[in-house]
Protein backbone atom coordinates (compact mmCIF):
# COMPACT_ATOMS: atom_id res chain seq x y z
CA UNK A 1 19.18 65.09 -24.99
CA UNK A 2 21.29 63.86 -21.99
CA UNK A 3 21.81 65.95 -19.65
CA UNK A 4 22.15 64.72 -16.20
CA UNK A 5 18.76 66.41 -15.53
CA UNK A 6 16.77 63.40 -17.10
CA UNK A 7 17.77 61.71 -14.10
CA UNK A 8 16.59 63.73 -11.70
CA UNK A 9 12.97 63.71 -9.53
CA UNK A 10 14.39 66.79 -7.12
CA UNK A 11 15.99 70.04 -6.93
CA UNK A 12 16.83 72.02 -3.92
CA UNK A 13 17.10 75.63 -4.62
CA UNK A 14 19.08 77.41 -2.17
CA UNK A 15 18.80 81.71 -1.90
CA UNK A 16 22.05 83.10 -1.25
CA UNK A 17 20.20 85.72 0.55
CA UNK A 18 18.28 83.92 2.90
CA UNK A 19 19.58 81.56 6.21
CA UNK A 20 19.14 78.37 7.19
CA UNK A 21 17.18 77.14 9.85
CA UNK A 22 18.66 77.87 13.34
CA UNK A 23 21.02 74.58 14.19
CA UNK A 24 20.69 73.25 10.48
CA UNK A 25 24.07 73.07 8.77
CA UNK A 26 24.82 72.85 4.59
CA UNK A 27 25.85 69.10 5.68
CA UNK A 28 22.24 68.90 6.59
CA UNK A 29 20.87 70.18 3.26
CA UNK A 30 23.22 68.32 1.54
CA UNK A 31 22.02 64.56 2.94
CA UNK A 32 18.15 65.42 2.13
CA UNK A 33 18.22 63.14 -0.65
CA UNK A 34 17.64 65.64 -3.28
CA UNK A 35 19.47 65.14 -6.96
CA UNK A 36 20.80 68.37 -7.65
CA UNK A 37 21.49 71.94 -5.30
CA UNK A 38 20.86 75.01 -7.19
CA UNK A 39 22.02 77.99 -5.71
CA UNK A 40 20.44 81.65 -7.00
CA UNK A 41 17.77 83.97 -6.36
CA UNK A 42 16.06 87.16 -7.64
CA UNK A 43 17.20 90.02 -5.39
CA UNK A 44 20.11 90.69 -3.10
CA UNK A 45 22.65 88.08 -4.78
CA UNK A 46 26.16 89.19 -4.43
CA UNK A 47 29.05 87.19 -5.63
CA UNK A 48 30.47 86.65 -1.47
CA UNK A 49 26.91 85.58 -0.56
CA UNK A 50 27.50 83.05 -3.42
CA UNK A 51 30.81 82.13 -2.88
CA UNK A 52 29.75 81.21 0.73
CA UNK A 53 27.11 79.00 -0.63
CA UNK A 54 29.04 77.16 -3.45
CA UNK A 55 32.22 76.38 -0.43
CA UNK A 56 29.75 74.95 2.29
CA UNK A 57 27.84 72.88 -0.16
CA UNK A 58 30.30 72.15 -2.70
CA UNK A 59 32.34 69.27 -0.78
CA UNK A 60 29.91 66.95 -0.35
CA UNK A 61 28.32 64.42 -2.93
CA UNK A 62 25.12 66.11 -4.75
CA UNK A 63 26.39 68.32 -7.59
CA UNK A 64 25.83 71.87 -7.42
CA UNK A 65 24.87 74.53 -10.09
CA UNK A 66 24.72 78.49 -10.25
CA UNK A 67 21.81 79.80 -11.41
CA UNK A 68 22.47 83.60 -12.07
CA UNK A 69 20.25 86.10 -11.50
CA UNK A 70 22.87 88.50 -13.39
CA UNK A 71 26.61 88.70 -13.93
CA UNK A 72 27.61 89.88 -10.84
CA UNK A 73 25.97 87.04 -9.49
CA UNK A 74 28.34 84.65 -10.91
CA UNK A 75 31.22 82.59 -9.51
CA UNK A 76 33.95 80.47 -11.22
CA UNK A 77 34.91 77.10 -8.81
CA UNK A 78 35.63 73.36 -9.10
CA UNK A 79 33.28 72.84 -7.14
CA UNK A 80 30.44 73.67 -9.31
CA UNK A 81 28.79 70.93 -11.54
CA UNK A 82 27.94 73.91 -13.92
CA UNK A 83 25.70 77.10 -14.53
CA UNK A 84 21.88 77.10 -15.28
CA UNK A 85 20.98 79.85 -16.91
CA UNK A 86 17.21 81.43 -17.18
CA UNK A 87 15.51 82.13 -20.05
CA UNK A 88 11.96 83.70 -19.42
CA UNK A 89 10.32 83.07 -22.18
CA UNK A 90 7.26 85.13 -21.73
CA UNK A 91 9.12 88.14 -20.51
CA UNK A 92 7.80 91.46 -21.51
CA UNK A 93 11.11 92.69 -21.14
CA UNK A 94 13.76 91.82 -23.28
CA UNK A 95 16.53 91.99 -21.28
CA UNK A 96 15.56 88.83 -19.44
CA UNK A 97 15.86 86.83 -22.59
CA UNK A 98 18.79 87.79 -24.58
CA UNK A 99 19.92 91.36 -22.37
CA UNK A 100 21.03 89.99 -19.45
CA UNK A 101 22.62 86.76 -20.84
CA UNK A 102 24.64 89.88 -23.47
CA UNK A 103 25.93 91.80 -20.75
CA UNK A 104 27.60 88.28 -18.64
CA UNK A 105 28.94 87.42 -22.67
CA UNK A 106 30.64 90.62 -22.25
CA UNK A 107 31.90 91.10 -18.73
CA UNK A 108 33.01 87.48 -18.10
CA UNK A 109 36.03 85.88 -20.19
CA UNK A 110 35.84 83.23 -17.68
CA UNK A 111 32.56 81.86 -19.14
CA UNK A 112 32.67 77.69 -19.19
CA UNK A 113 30.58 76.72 -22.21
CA UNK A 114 30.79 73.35 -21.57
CA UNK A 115 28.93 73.43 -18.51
CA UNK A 116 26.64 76.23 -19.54
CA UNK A 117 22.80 75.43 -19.98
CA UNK A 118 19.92 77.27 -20.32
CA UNK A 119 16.49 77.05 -19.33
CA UNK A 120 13.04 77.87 -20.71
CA UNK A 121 11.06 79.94 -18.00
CA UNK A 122 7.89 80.30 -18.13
CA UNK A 123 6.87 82.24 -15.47
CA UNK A 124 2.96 82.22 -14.01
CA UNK A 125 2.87 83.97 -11.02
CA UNK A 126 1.84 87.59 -11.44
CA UNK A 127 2.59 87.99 -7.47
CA UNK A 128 6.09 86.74 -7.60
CA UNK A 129 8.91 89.25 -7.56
CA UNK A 130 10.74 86.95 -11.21
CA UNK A 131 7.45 88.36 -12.72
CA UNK A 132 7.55 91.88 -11.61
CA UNK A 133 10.90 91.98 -12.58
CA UNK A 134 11.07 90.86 -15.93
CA UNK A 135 7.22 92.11 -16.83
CA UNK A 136 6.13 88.89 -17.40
CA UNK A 137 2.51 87.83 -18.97
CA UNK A 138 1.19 85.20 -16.60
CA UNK A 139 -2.00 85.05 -17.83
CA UNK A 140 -1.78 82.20 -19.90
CA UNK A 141 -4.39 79.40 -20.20
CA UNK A 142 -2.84 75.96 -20.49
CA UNK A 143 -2.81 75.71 -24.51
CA UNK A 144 -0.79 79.22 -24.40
CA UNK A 145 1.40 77.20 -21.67
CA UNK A 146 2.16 74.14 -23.95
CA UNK A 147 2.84 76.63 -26.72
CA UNK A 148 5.64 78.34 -24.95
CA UNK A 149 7.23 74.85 -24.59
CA UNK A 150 6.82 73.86 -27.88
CA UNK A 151 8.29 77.18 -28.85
CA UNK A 152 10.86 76.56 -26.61
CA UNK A 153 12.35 72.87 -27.75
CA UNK A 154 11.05 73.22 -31.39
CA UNK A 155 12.22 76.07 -32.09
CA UNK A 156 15.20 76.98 -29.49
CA UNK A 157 16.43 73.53 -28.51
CA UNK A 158 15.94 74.15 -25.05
CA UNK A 159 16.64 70.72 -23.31
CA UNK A 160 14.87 72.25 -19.94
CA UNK A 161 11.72 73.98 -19.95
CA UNK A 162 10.85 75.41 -16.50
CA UNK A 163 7.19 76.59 -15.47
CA UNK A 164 8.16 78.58 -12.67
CA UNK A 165 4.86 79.60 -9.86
CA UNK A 166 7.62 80.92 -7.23
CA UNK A 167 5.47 82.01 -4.13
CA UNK A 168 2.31 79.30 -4.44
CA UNK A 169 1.38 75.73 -6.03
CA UNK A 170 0.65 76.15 -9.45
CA UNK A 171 -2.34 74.79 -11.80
CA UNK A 172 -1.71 70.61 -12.02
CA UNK A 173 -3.16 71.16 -15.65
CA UNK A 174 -1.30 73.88 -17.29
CA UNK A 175 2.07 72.26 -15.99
CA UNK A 176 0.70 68.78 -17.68
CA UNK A 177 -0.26 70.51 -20.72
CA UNK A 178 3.75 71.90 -21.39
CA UNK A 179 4.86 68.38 -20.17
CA UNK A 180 2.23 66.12 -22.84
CA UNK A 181 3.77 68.81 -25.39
CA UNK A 182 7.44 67.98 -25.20
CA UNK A 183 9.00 65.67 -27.16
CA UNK A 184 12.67 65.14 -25.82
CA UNK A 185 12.83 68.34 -23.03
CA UNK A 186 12.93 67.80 -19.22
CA UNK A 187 10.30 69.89 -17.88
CA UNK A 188 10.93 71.42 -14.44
CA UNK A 189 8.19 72.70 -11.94
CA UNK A 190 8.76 75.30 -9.43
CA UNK A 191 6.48 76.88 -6.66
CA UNK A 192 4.72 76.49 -3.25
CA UNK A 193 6.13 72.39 -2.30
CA UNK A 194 6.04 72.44 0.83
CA UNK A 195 5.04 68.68 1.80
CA UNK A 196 5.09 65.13 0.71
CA UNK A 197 1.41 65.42 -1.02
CA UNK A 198 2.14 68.83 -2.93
CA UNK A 199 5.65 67.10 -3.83
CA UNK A 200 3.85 63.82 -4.92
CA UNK A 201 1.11 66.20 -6.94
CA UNK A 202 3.18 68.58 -8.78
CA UNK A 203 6.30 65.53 -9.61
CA UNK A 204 3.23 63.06 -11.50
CA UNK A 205 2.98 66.20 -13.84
CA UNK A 206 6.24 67.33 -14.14
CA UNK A 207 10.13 65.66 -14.66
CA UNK A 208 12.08 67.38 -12.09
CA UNK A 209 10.33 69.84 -8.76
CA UNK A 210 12.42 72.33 -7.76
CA UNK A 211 11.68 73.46 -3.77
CA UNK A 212 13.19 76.76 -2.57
CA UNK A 213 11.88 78.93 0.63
CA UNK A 214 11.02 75.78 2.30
CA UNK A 215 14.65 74.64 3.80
CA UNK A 216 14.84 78.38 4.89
CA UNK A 217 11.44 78.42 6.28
CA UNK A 218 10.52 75.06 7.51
CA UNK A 219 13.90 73.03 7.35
CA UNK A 220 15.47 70.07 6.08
CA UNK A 221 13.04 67.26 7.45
CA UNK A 222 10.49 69.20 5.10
CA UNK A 223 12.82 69.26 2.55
CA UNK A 224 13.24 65.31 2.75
CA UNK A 225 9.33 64.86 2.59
CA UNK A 226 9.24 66.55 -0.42
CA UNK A 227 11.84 64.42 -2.04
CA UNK A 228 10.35 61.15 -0.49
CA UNK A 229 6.84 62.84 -2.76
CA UNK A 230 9.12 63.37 -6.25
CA UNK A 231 10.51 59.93 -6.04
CA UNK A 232 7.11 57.92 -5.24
CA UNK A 233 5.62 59.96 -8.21
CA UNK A 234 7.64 58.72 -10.74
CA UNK A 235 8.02 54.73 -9.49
């Protein structure tokens, strides 16, 4: 498996929806040091708010990735390094594992395969709005965890498996437990970075962190602190 993702420590998620900090630019988020942008969100996404995204960010030199929410959430440009899709795994609703991903197959002829991965979610935040929307079980202990991403390379090839705690830090051991379980997989952690230490924390258990609100809540100097955290975890 070699995706560009096994060489990445940190992920800036940007929400479409949300703004930057007053007198921060895209330049700025774009020179924070972090390995990959991904641009996508839950609610509100609209292909203009993403098309206004993708321009500002896409000319400068950290690649950039869609990650729809849903179809309509989904722009073609050059300036894209690809699409990440999201799997969730333990979704009690179906259409956030195959439904979804259906309706885009059959509404977009546009679709570019070759740049076209997927990702494993497991979601464990009962709180967040991912797991009201797609009814997901978050009440797993960390065997149940390391299952899912068994399940999920083993038996689905997923190359990324993504335990997602949007909204708060999530438990150090269940996010080990998926990561001691995979063979080959990049395992992504999401949820509640918001500073060197909980950067440095969450990266020694995890591949790849992926920090969201915190460039639209606290700026890009935070941002950078977290990325300073991923890298000195994994020297």
């Amino acid at each position: 498996m070699s995706g560009p993702w096994t060489e990445w420590d940190h992920v800036l998620k940007i929400d479409p929806d949300k703004t930057l900090v007053d007198g921060e630019t895209f330049e700025d988020v774009c020179e924070t040091g972090t390995d990959a942008i991904a641009v996508g969100g839950t609610t509100g996404m609209t292909e203009e708010k993403m098309e206004r995204v993708i321009d500002a960010t896409g000319k400068y030199d950290v690649p950039v990735y869609i990650e729809p929410s849903h179809s309509e959430a989904v722009v073609h440009s050059d300036a894209l390094a690809g699409y990440l899709v999201p799997i969730v795994f333990n979704a009690g609703d179906v259409a956030w594992i195959t439904g979804a991903h259906k309706e885009w197959a059959r509404l977009d002829d546009d679709i570019d395969w070759a740049r076209t991965w997927t990702e494993a979610y497991i979601v464990m935040n009962p709180d967040a709005t991912v797991a009201e929307y797609t009814s997901a079980d978050c009440d797993l202990d960390a065997d149940e965890v390391a299952a899912y991403a068994e399940v999920a390379e083993q038996m689905f090839g997923q190359e990324i498996v993504y335990v997602e705690y949007s909204g708060r830090l999530g438990d150090p051991e269940k996010v080990a437990a998926a990561h001691d379980e995979l063979d080959d997989a990049t395992l992504f952690y999401g949820g509640g970075i918001h500073d060197y230490d909980s950067a440095h924390r969450m990266a020694s258990n995890a591949d790849v962190i992926v920090v969201g609100d915190l460039v639209h809540d606290e700026g890009v100097d935070a941002v950078r602190e977290t990325v300073e955290g991923a890298h000195d975890a994994h020297e």
